[in-house]
C-alpha atoms as a PDB file:
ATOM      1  CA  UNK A   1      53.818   3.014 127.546  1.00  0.00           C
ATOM      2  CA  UNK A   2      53.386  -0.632 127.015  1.00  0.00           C
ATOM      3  CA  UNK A   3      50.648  -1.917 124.668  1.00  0.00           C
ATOM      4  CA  UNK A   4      49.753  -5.548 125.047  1.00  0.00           C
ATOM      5  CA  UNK A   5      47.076  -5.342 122.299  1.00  0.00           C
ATOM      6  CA  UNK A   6      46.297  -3.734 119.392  1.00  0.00           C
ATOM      7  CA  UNK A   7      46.920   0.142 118.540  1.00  0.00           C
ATOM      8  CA  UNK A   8      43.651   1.798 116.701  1.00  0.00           C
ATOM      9  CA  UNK A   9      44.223   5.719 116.270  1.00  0.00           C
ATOM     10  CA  UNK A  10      41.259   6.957 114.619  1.00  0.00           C
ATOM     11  CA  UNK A  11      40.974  10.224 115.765  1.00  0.00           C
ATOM     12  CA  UNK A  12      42.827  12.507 117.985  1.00  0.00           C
ATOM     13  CA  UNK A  13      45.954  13.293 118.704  1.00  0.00           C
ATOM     14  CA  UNK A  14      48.756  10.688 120.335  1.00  0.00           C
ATOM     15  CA  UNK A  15      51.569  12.895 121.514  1.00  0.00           C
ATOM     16  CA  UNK A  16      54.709  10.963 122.314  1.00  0.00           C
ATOM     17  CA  UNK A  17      56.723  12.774 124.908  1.00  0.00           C
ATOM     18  CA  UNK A  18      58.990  12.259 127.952  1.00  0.00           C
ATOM     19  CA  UNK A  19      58.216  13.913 131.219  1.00  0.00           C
ATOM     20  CA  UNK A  20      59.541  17.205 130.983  1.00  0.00           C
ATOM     21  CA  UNK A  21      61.119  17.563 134.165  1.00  0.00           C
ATOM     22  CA  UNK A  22      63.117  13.658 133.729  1.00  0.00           C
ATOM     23  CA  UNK A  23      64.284  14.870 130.433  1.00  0.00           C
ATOM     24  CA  UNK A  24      64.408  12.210 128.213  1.00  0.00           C
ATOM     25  CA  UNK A  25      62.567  10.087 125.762  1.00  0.00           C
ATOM     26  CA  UNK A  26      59.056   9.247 125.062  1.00  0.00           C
ATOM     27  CA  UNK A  27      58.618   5.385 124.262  1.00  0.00           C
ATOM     28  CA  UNK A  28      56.132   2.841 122.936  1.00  0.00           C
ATOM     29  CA  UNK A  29      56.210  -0.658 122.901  1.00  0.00           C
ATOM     30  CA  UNK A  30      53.453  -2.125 121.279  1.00  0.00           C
ATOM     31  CA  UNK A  31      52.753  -5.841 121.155  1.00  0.00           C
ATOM     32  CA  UNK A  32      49.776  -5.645 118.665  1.00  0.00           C
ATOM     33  CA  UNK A  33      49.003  -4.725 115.765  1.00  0.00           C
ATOM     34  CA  UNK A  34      49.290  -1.133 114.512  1.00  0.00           C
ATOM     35  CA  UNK A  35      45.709   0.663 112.397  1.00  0.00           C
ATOM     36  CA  UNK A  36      45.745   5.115 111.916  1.00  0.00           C
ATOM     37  CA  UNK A  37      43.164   6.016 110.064  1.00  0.00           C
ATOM     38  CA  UNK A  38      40.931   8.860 109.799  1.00  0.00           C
ATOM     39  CA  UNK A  39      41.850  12.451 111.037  1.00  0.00           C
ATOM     40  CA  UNK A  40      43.835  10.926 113.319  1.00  0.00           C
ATOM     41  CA  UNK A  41      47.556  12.442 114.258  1.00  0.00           C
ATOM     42  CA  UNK A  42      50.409  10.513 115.663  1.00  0.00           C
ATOM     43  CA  UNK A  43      53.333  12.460 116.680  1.00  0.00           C
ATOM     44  CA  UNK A  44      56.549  13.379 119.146  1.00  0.00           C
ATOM     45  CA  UNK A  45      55.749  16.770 121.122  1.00  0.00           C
ATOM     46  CA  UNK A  46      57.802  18.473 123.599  1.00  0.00           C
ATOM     47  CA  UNK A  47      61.505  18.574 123.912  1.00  0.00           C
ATOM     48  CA  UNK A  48      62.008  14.680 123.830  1.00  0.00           C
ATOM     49  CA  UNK A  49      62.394  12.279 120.878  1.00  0.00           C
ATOM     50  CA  UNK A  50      59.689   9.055 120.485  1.00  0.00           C
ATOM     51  CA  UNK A  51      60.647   6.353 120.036  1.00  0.00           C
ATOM     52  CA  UNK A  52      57.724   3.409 118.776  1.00  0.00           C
ATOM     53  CA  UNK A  53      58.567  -0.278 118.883  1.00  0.00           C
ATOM     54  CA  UNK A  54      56.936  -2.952 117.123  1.00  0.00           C
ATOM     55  CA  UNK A  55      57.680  -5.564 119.941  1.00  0.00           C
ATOM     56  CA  UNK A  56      55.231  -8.600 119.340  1.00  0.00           C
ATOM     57  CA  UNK A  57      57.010 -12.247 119.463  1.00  0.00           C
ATOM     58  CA  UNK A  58      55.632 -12.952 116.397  1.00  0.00           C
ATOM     59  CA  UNK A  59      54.048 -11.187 113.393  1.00  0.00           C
ATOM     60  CA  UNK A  60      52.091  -7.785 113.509  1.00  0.00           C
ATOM     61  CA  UNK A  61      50.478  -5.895 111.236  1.00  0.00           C
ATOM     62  CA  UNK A  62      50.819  -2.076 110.507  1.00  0.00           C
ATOM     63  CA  UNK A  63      47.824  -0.422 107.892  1.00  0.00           C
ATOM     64  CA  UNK A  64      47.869   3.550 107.929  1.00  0.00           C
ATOM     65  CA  UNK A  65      44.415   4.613 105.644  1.00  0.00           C
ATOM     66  CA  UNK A  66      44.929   8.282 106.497  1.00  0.00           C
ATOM     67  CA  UNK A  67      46.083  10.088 109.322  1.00  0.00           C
ATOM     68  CA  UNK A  68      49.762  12.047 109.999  1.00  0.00           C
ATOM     69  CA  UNK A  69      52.645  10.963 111.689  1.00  0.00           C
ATOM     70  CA  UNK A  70      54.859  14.188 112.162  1.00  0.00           C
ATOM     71  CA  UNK A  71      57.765  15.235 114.033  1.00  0.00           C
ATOM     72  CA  UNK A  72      60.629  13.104 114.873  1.00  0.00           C
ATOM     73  CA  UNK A  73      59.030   9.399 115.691  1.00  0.00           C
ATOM     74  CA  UNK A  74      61.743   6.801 115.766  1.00  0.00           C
ATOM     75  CA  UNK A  75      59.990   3.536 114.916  1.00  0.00           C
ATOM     76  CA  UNK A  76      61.819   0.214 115.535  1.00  0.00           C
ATOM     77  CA  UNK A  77      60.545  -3.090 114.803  1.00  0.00           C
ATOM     78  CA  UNK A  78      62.439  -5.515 117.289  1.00  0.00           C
ATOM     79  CA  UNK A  79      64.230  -8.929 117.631  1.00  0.00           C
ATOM     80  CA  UNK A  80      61.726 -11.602 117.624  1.00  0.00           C
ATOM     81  CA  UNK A  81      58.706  -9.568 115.901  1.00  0.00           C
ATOM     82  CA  UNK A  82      57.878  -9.193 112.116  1.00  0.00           C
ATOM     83  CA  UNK A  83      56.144  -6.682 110.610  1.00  0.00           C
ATOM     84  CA  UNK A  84      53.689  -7.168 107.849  1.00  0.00           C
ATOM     85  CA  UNK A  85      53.340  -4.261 106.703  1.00  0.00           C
ATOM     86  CA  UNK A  86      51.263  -4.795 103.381  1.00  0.00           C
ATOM     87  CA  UNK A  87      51.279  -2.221 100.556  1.00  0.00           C
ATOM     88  CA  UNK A  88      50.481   0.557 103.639  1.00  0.00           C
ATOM     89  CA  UNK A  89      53.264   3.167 103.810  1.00  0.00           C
ATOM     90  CA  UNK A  90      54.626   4.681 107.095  1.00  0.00           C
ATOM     91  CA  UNK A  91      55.306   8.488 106.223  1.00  0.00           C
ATOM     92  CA  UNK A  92      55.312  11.673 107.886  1.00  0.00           C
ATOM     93  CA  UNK A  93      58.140  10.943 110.410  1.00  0.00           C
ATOM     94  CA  UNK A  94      61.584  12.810 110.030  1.00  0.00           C
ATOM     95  CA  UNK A  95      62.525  10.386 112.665  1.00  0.00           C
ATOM     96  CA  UNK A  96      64.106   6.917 111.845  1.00  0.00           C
ATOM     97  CA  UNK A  97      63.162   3.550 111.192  1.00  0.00           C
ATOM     98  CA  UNK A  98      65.391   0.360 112.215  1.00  0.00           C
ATOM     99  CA  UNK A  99      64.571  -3.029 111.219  1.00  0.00           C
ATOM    100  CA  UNK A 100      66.788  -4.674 114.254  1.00  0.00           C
ATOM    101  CA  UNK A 101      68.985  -7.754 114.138  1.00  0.00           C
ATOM    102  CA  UNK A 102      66.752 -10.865 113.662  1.00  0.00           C
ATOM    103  CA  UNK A 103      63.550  -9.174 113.250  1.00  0.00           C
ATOM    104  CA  UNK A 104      61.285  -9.592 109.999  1.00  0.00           C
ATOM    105  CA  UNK A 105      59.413  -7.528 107.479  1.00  0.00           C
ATOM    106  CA  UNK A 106      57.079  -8.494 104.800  1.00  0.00           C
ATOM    107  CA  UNK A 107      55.531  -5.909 101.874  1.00  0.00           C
ATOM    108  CA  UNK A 108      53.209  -5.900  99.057  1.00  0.00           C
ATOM    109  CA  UNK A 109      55.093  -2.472  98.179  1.00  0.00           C
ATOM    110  CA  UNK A 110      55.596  -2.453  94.414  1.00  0.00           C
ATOM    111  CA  UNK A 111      58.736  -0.453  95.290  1.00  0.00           C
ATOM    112  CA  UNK A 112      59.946  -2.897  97.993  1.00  0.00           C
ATOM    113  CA  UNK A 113      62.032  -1.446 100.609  1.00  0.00           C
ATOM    114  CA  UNK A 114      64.226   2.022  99.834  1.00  0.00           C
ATOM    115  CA  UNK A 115      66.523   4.305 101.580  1.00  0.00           C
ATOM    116  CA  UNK A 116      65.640   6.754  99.129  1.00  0.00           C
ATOM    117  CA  UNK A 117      63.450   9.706 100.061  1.00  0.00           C
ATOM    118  CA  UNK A 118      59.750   9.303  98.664  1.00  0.00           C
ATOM    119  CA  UNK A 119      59.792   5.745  97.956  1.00  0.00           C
ATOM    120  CA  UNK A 120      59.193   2.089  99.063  1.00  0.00           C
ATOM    121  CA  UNK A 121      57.447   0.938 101.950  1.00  0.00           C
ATOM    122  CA  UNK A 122      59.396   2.820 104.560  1.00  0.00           C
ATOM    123  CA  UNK A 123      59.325   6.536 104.197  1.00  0.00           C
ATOM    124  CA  UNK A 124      60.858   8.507 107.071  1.00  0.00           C
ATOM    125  CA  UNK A 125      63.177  10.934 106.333  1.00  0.00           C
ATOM    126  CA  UNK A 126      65.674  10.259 109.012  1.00  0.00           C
ATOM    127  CA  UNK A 127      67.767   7.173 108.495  1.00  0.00           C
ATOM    128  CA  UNK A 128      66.292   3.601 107.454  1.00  0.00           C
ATOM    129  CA  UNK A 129      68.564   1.030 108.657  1.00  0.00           C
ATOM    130  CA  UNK A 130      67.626  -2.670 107.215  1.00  0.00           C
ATOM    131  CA  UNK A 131      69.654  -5.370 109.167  1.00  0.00           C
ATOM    132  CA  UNK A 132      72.008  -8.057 107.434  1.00  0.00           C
ATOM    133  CA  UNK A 133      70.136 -10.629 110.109  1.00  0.00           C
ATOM    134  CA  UNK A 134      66.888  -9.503 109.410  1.00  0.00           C
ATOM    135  CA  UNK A 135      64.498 -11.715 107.417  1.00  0.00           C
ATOM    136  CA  UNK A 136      62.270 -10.662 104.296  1.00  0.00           C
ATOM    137  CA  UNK A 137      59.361 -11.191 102.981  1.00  0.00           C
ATOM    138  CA  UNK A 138      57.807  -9.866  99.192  1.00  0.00           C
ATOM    139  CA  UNK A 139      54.300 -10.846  98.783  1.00  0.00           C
ATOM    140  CA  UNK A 140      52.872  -8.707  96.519  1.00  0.00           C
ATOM    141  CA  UNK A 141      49.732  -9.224  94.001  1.00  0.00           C
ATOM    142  CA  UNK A 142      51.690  -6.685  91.839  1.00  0.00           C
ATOM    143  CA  UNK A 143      55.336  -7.114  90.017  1.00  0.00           C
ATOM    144  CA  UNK A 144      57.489  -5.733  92.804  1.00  0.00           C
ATOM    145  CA  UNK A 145      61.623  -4.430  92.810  1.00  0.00           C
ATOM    146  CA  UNK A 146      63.266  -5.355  96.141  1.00  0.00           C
ATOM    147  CA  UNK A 147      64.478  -1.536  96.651  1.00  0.00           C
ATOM    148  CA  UNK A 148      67.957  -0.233  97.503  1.00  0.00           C
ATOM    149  CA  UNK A 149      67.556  -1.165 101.053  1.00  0.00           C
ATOM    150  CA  UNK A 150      68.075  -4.927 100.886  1.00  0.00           C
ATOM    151  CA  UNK A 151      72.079  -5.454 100.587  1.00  0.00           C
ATOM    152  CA  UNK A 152      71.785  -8.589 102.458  1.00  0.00           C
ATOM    153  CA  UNK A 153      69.403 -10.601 104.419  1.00  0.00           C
ATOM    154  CA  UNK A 154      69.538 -13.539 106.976  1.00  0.00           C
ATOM    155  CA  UNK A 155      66.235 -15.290 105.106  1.00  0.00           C
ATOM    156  CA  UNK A 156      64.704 -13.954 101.794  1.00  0.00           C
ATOM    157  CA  UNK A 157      61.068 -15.189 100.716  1.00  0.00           C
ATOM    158  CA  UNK A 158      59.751 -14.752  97.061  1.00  0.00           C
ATOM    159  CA  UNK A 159      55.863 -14.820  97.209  1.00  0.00           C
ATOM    160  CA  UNK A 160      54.450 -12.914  94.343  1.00  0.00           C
ATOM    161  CA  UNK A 161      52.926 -14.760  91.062  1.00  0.00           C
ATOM    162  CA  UNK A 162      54.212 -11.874  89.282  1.00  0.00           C
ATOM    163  CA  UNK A 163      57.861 -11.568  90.501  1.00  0.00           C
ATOM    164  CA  UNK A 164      60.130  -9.998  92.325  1.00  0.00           C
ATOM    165  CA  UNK A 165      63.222  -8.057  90.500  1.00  0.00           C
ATOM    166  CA  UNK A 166      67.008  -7.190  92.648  1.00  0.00           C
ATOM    167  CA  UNK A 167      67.361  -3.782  92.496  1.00  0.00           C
ATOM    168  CA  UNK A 168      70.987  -3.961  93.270  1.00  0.00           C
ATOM    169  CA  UNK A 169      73.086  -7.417  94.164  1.00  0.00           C
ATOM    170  CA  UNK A 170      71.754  -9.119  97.316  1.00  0.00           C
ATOM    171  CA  UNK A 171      73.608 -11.487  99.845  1.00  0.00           C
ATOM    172  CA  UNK A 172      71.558 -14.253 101.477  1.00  0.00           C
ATOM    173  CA  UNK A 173      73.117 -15.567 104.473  1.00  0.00           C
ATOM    174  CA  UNK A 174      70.877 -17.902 105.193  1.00  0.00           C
ATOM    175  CA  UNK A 175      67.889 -19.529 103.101  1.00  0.00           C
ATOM    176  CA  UNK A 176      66.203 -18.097  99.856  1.00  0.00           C
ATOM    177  CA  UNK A 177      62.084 -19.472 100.007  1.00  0.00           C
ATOM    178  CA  UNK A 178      60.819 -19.575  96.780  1.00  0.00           C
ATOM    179  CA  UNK A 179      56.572 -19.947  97.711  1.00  0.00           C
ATOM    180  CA  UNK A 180      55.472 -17.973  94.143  1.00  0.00           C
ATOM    181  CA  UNK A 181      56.159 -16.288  91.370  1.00  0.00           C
ATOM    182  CA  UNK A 182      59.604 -15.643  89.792  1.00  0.00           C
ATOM    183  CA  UNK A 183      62.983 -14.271  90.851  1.00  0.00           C
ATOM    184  CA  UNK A 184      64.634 -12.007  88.391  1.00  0.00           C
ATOM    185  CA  UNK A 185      68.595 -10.587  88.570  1.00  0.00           C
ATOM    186  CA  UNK A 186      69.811  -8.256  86.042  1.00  0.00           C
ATOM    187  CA  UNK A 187      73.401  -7.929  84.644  1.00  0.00           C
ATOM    188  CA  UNK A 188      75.176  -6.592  87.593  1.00  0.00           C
ATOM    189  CA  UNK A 189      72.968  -7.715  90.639  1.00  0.00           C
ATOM    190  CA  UNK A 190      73.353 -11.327  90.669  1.00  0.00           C
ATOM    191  CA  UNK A 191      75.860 -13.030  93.149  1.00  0.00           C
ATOM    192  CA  UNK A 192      77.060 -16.673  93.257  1.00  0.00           C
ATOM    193  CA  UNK A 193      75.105 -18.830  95.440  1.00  0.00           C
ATOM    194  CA  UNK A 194      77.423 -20.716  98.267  1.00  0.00           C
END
């Protein structure tokens, strides 16, 4: 299913499945941005695994309210497009979440981006895979930690008037965008800039 517009699940249920006779796997591309709210369910039924892409040249938003992603749900946010995913959290999915090779993500998250169960931005509990070529964005209106999940990026951008902290040491490959706030290392997490 391709989805040139926006995705607004307010209600309902959006089962994600292959046909059951081509045995395979469900997939949606979506080229807009991304709203669940309400009692509203989003999830992988059947024998197949769902895959969602976030496949917009350019930036889209996801905001989940309320609502239940369940199942396995493999969300991938694709070359080219960025996610802005705000402080919204995407849950529910024991499915897997891949930012890809020079795609983007921005969050408001105080607790950044983890691989850590139960925490961050990203919450699946299959595998979170965050790029090296991938570019991020912290733009919080709260102190925020860049989570465990950021080892290296292609671009990093600092804009939050009341920091950003390195949870762990961080590689920047390409540029580091200082637009607000303040940039904190602690003993440990700091590498030399080339």
């Amino acid at each position: 299913l391709n989805i040139g517009g926006n995705f607004n699940l307010t209600g309902g249920t959006f089962g994600v499945q292959a046909d059951p006779i081509y045995v395979g796997n469900g997939t949606v591309n979506l080229a807009g941005n991304f709203t669940m709210s309400g009692a509203s369910t989003l999830t992988e039924s059947g024998i197949s695994i769902a895959n969602f892409n976030f496949s917009k040249t350019g930036t889209q938003t996801f905001t989940k309210t309320a609502g239940t992603i369940s199942n396995t749900v493999n969300f991938t946010v694709n070359n080219g497009s960025t996610l802005d995913m705000g402080t919204n959290v995407l849950d529910g999915s024991n499915g897997t979440f891949t930012l890809s090779s020079g795609a983007g993500i921005v969050t408001a998250h105080t607790q950044g981006l983890s691989t850590s169960a139960g925490t961050g931005s990203v919450r699946v509990t299959g595998t979170k895979s965050y790029n090296s070529a991938a570019n991020y964005t912290y733009n919080g209106s709260a102190a925020q930690v860049t989570g465990n999940g950021l080892i290296t990026a292609n671009n990093l951008t600092v804009n939050n008037a009341l920091g950003l902290t390195l949870t762990n040491a961080v590689s920047v490959t390409n540029s580091l965008i200082l637009t607000n706030g303040k940039l904190t290392t602690t003993t440990g997490n700091s590498r030399p800039l080339d």
